[in-house]
C-alpha atoms as a PDB file:
ATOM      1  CA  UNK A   1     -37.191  25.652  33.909  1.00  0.00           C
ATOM      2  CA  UNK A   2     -38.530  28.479  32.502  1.00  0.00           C
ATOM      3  CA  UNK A   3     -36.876  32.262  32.156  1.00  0.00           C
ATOM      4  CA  UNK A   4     -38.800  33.578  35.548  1.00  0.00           C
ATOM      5  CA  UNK A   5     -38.057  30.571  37.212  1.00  0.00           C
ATOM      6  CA  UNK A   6     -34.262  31.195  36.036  1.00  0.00           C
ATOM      7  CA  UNK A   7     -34.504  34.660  37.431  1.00  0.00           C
ATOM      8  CA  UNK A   8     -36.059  33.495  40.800  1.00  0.00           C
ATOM      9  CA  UNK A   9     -33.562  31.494  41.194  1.00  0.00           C
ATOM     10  CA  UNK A  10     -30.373  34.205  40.587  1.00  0.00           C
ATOM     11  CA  UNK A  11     -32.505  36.325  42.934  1.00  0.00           C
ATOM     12  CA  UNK A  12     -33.629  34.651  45.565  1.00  0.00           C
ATOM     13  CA  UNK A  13     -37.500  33.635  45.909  1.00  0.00           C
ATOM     14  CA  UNK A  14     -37.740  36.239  49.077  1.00  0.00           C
ATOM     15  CA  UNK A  15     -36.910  38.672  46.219  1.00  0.00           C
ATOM     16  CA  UNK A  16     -40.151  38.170  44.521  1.00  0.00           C
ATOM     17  CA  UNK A  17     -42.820  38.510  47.381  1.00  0.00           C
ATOM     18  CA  UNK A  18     -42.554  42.251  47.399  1.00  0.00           C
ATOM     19  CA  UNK A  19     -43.180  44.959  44.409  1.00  0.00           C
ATOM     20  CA  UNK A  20     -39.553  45.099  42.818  1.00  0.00           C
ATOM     21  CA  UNK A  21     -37.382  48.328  43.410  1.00  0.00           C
ATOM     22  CA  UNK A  22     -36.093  48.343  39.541  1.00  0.00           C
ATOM     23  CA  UNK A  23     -36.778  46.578  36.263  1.00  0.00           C
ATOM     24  CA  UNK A  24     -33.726  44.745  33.976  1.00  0.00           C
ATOM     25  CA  UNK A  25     -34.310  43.648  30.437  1.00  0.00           C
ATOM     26  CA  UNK A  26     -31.308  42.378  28.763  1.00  0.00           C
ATOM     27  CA  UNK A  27     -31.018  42.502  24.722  1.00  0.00           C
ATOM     28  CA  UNK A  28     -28.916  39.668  24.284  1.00  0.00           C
ATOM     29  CA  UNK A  29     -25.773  40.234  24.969  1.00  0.00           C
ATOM     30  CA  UNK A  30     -25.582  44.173  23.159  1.00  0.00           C
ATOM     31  CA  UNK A  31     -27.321  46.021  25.479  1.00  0.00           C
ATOM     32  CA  UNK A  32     -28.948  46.340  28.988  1.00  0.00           C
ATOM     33  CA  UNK A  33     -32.225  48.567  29.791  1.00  0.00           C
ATOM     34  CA  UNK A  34     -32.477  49.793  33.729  1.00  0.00           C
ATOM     35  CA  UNK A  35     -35.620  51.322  35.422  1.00  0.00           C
ATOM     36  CA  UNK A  36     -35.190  53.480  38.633  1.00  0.00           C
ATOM     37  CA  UNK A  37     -31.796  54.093  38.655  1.00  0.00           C
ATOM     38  CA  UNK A  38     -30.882  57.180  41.007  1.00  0.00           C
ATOM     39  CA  UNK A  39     -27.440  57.737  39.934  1.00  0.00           C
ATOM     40  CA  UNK A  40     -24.074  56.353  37.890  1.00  0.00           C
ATOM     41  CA  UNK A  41     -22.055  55.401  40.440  1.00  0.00           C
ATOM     42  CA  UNK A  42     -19.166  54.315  38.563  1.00  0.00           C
ATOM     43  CA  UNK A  43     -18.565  54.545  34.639  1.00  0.00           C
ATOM     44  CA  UNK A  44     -16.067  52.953  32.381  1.00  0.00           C
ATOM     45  CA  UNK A  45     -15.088  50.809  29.418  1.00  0.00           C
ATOM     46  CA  UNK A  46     -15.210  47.623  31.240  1.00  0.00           C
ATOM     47  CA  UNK A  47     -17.701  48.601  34.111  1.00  0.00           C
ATOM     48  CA  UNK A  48     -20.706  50.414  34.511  1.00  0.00           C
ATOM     49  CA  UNK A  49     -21.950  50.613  37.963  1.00  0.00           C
ATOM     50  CA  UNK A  50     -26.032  52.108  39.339  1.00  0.00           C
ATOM     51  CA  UNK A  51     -27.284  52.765  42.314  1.00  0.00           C
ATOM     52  CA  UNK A  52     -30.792  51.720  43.063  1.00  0.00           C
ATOM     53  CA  UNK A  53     -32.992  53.555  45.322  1.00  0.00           C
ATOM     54  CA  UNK A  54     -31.964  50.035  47.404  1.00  0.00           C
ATOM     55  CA  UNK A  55     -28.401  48.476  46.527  1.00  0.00           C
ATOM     56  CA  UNK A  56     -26.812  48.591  43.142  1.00  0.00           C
ATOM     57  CA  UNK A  57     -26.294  46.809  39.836  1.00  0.00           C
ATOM     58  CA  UNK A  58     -23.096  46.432  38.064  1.00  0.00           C
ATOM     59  CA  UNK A  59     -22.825  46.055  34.046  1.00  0.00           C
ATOM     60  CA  UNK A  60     -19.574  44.427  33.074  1.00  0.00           C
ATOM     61  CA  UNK A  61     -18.664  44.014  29.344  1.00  0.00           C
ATOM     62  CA  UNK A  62     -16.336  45.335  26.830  1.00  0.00           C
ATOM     63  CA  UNK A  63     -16.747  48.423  25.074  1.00  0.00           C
ATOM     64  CA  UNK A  64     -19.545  49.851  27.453  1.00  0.00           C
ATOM     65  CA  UNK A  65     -21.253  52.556  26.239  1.00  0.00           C
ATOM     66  CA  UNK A  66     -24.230  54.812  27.997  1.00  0.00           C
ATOM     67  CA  UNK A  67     -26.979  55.087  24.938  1.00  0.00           C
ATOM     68  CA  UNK A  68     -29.283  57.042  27.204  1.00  0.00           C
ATOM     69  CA  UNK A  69     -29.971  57.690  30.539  1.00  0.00           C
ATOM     70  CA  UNK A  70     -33.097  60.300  31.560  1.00  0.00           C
ATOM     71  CA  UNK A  71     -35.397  59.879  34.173  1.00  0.00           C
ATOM     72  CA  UNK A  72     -34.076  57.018  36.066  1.00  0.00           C
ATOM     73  CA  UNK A  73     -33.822  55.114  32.575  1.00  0.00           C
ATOM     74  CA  UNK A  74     -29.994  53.634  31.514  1.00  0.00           C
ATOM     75  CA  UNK A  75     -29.065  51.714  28.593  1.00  0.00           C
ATOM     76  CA  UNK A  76     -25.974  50.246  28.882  1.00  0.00           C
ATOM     77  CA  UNK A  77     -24.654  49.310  24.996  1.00  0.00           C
ATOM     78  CA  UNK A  78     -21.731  47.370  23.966  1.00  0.00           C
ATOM     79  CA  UNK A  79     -20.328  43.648  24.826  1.00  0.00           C
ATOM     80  CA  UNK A  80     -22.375  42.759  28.081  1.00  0.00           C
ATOM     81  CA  UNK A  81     -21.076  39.748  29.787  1.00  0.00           C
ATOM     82  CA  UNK A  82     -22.469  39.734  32.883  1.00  0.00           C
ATOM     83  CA  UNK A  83     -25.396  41.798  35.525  1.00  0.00           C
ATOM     84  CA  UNK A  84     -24.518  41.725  39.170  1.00  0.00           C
ATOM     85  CA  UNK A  85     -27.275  43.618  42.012  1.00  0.00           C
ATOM     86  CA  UNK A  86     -25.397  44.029  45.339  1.00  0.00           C
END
C-alpha cells in the first residue's frame, strides 16, 4: 500500500472526492506544516490544537514549539507523535 493509499485510508475515501479544506505535510517526526488554518485554538507543550475553516487538527508531541504561523500557515516543531482532524 502506498503513502496516499495509507492516507485514504486514516481519512476516509469520502474524504477524497471533494477539493480538500487544508493541506498536512509531516517532516518526520520534528515538525508538522498546516495550510488554511483560521486560528490556534489551543497551545501548549504537549498539545497544539487548529481550527480549520471545517473541524480541527490536533498536534500532540513533546516539546511543541510554533516555528511560524502567517497567513493561515503553522509549523508545529518539536517531538510530534501523533496528527488527529476532528
Amino acid at each position: 500500500m502506498g503513502f496516499i493509499d495509507n492516507i485514504k485510508e486514516c481519512l476516509g475515501e469520502e474524504s477524497f472526492a471533494i477539493a480538500p479544506s487544508f493541506r498536512a505535510v509531516v517532516f518526520g517526526d520534528s515538525a508538522v506544516y498546516l495550510e488554511n488554518v483560521s486560528k490556534i485554538i489551543s497551545y501548549e507543550k504537549e498539545q497544539v490544537i487548529v481550527a480549520l475553516k471545517k473541524g480541527k487538527i490536533t498536534v500532540s508531541g513533546v516539546d511543541l514549539y510554533i516555528k511560524k504561523y502567517c497567513g493561515g500557515d503553522l509549523v508545529v516543531c518539536g517531538k510530534i507523535t501523533s496528527l488527529t482532524r476532528a
